[in-house]
PDB file of N, CA and C in Angstrom:
ATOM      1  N   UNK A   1      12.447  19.136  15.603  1.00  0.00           N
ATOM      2  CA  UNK A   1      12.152  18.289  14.459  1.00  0.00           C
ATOM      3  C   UNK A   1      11.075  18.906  13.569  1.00  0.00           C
ATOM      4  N   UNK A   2      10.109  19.830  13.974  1.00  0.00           N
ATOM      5  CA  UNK A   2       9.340  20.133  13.498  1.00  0.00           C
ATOM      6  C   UNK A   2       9.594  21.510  12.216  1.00  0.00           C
ATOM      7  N   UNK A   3      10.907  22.031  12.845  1.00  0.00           N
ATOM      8  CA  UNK A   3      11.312  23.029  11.873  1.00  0.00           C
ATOM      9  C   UNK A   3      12.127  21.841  10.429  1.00  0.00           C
ATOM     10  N   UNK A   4      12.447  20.798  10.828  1.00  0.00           N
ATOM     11  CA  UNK A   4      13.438  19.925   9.513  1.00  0.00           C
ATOM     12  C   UNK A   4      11.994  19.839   8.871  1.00  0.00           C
ATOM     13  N   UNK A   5      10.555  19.188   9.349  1.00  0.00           N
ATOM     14  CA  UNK A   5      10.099  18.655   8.708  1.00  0.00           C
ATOM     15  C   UNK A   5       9.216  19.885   7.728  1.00  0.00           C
ATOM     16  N   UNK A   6       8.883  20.682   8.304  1.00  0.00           N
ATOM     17  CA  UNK A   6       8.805  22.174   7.557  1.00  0.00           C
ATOM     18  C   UNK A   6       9.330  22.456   6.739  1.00  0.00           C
ATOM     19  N   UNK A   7      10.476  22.461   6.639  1.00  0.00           N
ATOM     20  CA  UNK A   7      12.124  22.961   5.556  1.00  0.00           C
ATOM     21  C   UNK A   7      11.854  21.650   4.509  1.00  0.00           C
ATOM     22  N   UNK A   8      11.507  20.865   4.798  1.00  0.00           N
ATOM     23  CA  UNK A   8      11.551  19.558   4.023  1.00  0.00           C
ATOM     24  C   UNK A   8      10.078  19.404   2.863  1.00  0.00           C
ATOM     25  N   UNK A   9       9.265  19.881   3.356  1.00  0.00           N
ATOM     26  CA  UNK A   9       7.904  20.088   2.946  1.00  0.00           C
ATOM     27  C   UNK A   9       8.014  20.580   1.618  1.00  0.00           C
ATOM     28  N   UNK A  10       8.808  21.468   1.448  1.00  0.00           N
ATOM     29  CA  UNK A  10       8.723  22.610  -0.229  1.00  0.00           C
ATOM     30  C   UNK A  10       9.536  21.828  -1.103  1.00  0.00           C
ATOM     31  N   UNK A  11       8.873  21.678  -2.144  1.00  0.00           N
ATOM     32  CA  UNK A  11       9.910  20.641  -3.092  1.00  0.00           C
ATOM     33  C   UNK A  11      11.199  21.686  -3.492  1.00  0.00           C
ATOM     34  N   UNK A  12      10.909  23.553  -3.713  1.00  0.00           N
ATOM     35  CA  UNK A  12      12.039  23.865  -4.187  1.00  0.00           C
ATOM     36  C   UNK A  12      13.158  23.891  -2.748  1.00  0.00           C
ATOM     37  N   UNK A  13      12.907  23.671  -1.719  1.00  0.00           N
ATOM     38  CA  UNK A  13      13.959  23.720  -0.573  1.00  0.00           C
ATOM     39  C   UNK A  13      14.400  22.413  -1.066  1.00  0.00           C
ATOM     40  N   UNK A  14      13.462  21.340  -1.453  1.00  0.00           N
ATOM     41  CA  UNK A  14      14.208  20.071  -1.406  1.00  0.00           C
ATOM     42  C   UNK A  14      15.470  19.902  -1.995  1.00  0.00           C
ATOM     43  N   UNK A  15      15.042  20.915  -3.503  1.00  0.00           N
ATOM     44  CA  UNK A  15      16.361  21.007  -4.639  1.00  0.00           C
ATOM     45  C   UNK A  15      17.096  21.275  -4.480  1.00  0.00           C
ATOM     46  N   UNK A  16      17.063  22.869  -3.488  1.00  0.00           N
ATOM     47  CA  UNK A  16      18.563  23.219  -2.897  1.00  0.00           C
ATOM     48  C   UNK A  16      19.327  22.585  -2.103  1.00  0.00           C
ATOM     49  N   UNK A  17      18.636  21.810  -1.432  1.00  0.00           N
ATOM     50  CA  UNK A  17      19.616  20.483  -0.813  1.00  0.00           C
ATOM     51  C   UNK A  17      19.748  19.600  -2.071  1.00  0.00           C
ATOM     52  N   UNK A  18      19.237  19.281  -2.818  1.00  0.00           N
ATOM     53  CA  UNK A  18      19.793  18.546  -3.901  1.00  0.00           C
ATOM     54  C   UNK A  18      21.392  19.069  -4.728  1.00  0.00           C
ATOM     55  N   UNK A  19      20.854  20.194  -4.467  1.00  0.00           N
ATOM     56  CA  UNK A  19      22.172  21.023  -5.654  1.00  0.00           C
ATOM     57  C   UNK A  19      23.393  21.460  -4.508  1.00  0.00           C
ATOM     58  N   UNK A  20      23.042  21.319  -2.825  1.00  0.00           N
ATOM     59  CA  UNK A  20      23.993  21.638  -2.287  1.00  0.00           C
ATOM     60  C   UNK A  20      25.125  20.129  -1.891  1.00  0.00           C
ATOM     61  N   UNK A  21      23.879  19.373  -2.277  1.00  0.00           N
ATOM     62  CA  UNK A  21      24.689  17.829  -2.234  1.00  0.00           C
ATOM     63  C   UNK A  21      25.127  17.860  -3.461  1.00  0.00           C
ATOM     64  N   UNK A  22      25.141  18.027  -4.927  1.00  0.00           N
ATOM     65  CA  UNK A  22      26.163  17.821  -5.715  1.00  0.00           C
ATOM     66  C   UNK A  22      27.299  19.085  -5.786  1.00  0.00           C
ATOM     67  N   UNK A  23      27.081  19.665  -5.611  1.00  0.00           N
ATOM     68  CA  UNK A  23      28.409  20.864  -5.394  1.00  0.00           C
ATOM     69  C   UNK A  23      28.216  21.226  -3.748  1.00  0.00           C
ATOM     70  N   UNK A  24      28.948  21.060  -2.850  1.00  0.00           N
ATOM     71  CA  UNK A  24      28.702  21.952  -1.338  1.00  0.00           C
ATOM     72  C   UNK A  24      29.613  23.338  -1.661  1.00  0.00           C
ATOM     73  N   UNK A  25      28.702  24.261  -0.778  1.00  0.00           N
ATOM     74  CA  UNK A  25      29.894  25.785  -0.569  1.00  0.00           C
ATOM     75  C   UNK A  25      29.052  26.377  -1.899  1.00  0.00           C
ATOM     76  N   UNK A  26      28.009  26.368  -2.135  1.00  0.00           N
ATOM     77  CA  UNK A  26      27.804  27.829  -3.192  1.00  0.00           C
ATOM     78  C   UNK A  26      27.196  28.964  -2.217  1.00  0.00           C
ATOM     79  N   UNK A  27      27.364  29.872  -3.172  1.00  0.00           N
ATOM     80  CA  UNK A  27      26.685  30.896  -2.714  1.00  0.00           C
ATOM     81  C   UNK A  27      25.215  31.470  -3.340  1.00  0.00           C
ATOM     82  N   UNK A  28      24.688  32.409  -2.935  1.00  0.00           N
ATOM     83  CA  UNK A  28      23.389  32.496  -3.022  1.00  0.00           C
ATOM     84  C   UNK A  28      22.997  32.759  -4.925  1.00  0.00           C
ATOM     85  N   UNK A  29      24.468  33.538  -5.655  1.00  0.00           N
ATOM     86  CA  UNK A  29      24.414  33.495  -7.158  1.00  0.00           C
ATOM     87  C   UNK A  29      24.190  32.199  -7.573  1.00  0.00           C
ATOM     88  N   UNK A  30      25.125  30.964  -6.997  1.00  0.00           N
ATOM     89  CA  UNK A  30      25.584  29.965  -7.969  1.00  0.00           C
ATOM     90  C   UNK A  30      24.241  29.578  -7.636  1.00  0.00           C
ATOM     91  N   UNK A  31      23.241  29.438  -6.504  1.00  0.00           N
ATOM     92  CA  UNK A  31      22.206  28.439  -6.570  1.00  0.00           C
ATOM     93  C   UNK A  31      21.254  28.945  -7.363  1.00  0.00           C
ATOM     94  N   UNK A  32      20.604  30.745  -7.279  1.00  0.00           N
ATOM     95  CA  UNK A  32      20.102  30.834  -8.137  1.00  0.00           C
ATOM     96  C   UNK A  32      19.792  30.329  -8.920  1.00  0.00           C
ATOM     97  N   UNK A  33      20.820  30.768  -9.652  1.00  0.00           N
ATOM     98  CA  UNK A  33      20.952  30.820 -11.374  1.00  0.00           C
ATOM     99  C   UNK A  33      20.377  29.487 -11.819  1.00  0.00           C
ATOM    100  N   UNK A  34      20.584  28.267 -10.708  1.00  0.00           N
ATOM    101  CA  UNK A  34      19.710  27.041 -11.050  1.00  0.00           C
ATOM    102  C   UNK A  34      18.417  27.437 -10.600  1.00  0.00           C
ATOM    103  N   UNK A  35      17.770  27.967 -10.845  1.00  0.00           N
ATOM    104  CA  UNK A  35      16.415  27.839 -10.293  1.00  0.00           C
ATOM    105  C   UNK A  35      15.832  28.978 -10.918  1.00  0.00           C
ATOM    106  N   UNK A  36      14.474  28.771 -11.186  1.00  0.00           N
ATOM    107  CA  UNK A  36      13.378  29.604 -11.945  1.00  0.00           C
ATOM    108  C   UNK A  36      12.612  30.626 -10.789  1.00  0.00           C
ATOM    109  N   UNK A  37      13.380  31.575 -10.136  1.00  0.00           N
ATOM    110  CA  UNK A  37      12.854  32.141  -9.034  1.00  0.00           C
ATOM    111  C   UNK A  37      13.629  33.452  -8.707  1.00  0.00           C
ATOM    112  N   UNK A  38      13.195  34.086  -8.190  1.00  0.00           N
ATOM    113  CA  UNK A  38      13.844  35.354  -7.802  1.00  0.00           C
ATOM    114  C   UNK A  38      15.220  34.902  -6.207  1.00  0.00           C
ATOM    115  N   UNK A  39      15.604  35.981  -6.489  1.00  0.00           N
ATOM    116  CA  UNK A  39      16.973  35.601  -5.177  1.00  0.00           C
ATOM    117  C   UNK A  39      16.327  35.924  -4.121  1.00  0.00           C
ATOM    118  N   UNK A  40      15.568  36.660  -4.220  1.00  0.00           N
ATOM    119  CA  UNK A  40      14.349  36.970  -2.541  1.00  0.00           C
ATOM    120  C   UNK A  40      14.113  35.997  -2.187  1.00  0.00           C
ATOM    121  N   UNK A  41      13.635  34.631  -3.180  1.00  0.00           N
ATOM    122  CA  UNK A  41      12.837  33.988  -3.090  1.00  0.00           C
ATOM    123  C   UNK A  41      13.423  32.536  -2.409  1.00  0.00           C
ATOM    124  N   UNK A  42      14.797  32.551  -3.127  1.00  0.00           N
ATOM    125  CA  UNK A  42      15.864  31.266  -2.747  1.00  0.00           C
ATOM    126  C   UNK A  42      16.551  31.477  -1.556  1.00  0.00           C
ATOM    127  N   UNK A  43      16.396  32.984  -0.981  1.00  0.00           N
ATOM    128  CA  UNK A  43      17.477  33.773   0.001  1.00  0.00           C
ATOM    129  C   UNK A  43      15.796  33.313   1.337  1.00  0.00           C
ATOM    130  N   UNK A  44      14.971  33.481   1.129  1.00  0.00           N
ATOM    131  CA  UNK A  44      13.684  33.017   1.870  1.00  0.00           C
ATOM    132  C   UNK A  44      13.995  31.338   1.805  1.00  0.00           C
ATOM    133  N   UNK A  45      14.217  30.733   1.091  1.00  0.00           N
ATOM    134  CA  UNK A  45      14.310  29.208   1.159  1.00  0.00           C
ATOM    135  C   UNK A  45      15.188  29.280   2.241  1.00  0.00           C
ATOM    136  N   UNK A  46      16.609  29.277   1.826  1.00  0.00           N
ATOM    137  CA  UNK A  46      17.880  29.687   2.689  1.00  0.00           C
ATOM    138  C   UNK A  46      17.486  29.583   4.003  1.00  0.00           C
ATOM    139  N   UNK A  47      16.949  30.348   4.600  1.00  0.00           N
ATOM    140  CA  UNK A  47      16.692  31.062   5.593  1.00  0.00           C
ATOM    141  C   UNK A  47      15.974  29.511   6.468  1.00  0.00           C
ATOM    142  N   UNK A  48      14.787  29.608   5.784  1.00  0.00           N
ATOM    143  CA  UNK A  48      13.873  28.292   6.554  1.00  0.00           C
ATOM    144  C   UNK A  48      14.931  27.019   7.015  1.00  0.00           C
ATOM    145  N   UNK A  49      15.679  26.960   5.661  1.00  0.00           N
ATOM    146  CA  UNK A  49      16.545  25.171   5.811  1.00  0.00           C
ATOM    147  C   UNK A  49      18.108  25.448   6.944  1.00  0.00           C
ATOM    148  N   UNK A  50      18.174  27.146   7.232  1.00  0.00           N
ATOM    149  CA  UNK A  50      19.406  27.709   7.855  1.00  0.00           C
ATOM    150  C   UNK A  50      18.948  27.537   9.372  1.00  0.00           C
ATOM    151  N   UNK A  51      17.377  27.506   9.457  1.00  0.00           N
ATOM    152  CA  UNK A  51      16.844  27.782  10.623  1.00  0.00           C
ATOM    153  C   UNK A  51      16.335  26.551  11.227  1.00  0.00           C
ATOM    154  N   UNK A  52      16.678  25.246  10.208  1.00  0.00           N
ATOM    155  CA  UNK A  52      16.312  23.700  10.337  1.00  0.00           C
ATOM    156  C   UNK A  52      17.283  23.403  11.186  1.00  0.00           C
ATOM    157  N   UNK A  53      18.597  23.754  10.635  1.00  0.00           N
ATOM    158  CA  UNK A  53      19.844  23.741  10.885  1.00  0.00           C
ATOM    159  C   UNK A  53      20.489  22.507   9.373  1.00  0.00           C
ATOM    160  N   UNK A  54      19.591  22.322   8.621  1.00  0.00           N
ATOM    161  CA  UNK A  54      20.225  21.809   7.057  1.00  0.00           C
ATOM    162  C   UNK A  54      20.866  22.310   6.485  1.00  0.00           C
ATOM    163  N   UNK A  55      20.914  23.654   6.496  1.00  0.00           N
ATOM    164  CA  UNK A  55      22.155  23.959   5.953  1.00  0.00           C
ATOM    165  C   UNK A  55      23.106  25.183   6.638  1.00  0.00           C
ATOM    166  N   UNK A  56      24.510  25.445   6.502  1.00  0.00           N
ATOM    167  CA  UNK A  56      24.988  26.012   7.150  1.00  0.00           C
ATOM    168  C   UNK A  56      25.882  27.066   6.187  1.00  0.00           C
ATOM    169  N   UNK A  57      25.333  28.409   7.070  1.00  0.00           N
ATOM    170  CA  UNK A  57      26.060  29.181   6.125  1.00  0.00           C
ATOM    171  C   UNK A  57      27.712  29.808   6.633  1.00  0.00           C
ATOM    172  N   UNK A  58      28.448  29.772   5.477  1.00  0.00           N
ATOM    173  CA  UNK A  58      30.209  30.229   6.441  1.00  0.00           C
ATOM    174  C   UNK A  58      30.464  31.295   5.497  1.00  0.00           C
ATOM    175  N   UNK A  59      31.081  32.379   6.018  1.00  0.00           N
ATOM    176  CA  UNK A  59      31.434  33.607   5.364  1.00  0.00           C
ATOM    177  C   UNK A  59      32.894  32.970   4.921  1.00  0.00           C
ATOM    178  N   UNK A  60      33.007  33.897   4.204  1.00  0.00           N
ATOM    179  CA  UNK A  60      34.454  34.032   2.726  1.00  0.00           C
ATOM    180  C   UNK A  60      34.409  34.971   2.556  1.00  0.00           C
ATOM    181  N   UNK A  61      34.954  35.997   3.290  1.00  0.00           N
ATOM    182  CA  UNK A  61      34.900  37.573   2.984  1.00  0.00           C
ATOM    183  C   UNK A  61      34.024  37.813   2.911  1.00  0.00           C
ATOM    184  N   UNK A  62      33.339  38.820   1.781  1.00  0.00           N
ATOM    185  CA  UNK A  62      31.791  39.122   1.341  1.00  0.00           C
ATOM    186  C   UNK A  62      30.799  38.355   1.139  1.00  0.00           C
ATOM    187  N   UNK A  63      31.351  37.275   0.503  1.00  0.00           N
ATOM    188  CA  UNK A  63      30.666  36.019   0.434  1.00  0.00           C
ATOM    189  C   UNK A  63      29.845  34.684   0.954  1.00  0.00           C
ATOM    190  N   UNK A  64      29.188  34.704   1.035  1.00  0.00           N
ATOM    191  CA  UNK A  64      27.976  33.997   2.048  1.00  0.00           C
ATOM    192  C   UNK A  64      27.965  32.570   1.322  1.00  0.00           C
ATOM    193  N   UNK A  65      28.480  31.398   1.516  1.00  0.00           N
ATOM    194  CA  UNK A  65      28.366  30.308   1.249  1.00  0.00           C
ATOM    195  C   UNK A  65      27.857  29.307   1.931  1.00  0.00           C
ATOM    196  N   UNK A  66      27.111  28.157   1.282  1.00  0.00           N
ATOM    197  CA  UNK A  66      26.016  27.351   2.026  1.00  0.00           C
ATOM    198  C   UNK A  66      26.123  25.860   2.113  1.00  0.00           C
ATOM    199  N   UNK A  67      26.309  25.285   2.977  1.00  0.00           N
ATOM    200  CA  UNK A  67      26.462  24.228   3.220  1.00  0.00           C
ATOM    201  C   UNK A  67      25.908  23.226   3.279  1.00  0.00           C
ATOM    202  N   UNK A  68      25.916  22.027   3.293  1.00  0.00           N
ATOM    203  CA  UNK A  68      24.793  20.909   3.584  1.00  0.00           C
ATOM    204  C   UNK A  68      24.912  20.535   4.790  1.00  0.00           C
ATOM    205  N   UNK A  69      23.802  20.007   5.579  1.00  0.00           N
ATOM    206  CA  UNK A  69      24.109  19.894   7.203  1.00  0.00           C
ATOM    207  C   UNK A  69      23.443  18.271   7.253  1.00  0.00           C
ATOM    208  N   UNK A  70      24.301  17.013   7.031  1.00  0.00           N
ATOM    209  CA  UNK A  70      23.761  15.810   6.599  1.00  0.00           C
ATOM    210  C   UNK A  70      22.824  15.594   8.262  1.00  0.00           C
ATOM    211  N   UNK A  71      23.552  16.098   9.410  1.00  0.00           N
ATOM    212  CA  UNK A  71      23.064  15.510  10.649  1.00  0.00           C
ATOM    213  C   UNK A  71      21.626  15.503  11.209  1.00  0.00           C
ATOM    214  N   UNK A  72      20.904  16.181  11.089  1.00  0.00           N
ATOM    215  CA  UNK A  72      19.180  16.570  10.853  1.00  0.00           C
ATOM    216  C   UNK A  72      19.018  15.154  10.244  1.00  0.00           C
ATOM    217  N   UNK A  73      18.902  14.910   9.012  1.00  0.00           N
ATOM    218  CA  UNK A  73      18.556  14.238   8.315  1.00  0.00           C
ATOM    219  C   UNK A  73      18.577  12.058   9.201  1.00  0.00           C
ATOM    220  N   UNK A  74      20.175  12.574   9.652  1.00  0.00           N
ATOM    221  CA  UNK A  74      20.509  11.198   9.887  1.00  0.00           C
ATOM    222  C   UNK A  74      19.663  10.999  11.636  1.00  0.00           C
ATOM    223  N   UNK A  75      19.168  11.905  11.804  1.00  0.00           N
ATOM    224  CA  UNK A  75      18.464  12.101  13.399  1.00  0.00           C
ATOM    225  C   UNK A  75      17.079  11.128  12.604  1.00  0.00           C
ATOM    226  N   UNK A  76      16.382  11.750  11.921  1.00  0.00           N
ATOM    227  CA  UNK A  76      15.172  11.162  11.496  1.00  0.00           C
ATOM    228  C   UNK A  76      15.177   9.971  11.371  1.00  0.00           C
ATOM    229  N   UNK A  77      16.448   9.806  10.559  1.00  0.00           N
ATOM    230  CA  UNK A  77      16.294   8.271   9.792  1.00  0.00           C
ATOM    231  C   UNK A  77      17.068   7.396  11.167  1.00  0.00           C
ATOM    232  N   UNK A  78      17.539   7.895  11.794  1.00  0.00           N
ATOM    233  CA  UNK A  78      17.997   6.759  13.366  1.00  0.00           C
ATOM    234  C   UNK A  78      16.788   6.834  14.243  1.00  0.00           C
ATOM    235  N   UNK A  79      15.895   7.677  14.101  1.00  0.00           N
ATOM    236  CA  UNK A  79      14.678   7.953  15.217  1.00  0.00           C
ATOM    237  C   UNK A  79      13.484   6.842  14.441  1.00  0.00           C
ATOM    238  N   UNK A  80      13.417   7.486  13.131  1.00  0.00           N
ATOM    239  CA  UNK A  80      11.921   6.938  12.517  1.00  0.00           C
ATOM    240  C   UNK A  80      12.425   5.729  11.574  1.00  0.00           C
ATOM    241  N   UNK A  81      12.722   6.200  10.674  1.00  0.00           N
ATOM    242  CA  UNK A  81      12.682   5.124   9.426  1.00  0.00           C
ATOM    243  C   UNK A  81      13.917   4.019   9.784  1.00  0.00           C
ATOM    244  N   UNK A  82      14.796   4.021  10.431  1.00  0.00           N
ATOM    245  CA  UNK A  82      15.750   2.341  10.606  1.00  0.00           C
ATOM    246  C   UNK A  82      14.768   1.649  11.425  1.00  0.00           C
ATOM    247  N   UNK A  83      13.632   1.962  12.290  1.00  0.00           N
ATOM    248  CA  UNK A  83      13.027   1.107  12.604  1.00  0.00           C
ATOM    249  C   UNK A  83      12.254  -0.039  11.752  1.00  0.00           C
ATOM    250  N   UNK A  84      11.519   0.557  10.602  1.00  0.00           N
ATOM    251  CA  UNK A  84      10.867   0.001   9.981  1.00  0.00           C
ATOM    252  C   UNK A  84      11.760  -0.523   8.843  1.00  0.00           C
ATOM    253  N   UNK A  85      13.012  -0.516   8.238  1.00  0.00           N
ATOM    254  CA  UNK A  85      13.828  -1.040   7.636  1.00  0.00           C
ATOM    255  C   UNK A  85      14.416  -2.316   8.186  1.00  0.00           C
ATOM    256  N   UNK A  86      14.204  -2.432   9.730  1.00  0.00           N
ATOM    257  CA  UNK A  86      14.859  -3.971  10.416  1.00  0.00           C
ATOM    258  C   UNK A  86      14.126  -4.844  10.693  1.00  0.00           C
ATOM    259  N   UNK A  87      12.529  -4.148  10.843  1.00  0.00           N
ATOM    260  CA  UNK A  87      11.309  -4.778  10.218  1.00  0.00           C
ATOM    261  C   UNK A  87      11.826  -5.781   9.005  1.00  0.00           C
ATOM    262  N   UNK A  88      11.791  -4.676   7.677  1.00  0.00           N
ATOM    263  CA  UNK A  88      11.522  -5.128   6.151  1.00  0.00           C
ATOM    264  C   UNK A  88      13.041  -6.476   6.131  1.00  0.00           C
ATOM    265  N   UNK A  89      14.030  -5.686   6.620  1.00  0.00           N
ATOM    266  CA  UNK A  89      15.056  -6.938   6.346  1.00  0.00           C
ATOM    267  C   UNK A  89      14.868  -8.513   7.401  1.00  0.00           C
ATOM    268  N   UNK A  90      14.042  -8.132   8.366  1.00  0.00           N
ATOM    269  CA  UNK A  90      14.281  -9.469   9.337  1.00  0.00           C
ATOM    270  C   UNK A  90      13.103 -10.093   8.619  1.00  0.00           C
ATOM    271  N   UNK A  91      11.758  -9.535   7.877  1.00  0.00           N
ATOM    272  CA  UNK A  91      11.007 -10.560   7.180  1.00  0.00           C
ATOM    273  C   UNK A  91      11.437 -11.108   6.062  1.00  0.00           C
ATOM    274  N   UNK A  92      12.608 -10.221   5.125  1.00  0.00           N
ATOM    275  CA  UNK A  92      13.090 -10.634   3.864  1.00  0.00           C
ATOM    276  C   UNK A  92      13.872 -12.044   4.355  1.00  0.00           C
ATOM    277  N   UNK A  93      14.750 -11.967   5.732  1.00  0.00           N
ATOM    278  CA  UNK A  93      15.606 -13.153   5.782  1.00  0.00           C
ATOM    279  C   UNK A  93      14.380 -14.155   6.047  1.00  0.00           C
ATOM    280  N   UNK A  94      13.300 -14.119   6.441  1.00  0.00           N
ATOM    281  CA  UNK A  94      12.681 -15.356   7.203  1.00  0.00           C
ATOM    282  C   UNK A  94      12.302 -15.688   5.929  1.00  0.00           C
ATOM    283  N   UNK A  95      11.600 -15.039   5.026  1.00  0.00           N
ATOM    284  CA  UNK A  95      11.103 -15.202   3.525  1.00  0.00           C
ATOM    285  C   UNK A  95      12.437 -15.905   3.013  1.00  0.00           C
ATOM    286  N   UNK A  96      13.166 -15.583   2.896  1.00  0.00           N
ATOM    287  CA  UNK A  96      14.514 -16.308   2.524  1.00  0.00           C
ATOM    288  C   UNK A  96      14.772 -17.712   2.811  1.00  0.00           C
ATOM    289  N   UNK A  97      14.801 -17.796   4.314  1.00  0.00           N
ATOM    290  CA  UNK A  97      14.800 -18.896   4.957  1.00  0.00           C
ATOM    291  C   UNK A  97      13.271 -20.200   4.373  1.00  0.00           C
ATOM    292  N   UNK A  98      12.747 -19.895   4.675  1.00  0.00           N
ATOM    293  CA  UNK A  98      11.610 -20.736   4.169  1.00  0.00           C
ATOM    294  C   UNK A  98      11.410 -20.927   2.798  1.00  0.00           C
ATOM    295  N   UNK A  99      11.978 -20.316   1.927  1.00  0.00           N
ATOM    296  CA  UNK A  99      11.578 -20.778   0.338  1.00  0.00           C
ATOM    297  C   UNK A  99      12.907 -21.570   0.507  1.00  0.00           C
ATOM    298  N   UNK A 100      14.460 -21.319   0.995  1.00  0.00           N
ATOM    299  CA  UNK A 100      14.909 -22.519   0.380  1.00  0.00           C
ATOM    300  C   UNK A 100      15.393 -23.540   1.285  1.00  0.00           C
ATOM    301  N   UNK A 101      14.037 -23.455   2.491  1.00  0.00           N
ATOM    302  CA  UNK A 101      13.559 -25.033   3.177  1.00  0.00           C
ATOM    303  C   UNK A 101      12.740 -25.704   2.629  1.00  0.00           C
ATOM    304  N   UNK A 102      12.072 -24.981   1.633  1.00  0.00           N
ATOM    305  CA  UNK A 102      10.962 -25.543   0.764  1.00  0.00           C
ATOM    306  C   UNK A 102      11.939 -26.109  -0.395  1.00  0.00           C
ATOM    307  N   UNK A 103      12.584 -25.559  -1.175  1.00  0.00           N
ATOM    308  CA  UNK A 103      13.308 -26.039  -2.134  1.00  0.00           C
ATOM    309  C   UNK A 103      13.678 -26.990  -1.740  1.00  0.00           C
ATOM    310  N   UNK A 104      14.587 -27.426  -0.488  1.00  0.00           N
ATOM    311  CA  UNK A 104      15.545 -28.583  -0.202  1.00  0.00           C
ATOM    312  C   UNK A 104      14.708 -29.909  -0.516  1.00  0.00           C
ATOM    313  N   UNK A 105      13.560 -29.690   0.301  1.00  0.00           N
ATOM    314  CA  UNK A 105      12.622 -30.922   1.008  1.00  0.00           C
ATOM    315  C   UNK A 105      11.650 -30.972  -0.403  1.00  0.00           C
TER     316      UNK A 105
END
């Protein structure tokens, strides 16, 4: 977990998961070219979020294409954050419940 939360840390890694969630399967040109950075530099991103296991790379001949790896992500949010979301919804229903016991009466 400690390598996702690493990979997750750099806002420009964040983007490339941003840009690999609206197009999946580019390669190391197409992401570039979105980004204000050298290919050393995105091919070093790559690497960290490849080594998270966020993203996954599959050959195409010569071609090195990159994947999004949603499962990392959904580990966190079933480990950490749905806890505190069944929190927020079981107080929203009680809040619910009591304003329109108050209304009735």
């Amino acid at each position: 977990m400690d390598k996702i939360f690493h990979a997750l840390g750099e806002k420009s890694r964040r983007y490339l998961m941003d840009l690999l969630y609206e197009r999946n399967g580019q390669s190391l040109t197409e992401l570039s070219s979105n980004l204000k950075m050298s290919r050393q530099a995105v091919t070093k991103h790559l690497k960290i979020l490849e080594e998270a296991n966020l993203v996954i790379p599959v050959w195409k001949g010569k071609e090195k294409l990159h994947y999004l790896n949603p499962v990392p992500l959904r580990l966190i949010y079933s480990r950490w954050m749905s806890k505190f979301d069944e929190k927020q919804i079981q107080g929203l229903y009680e809040w619910k419940d009591s304003l329109e016991n108050t209304t009735q009466t």
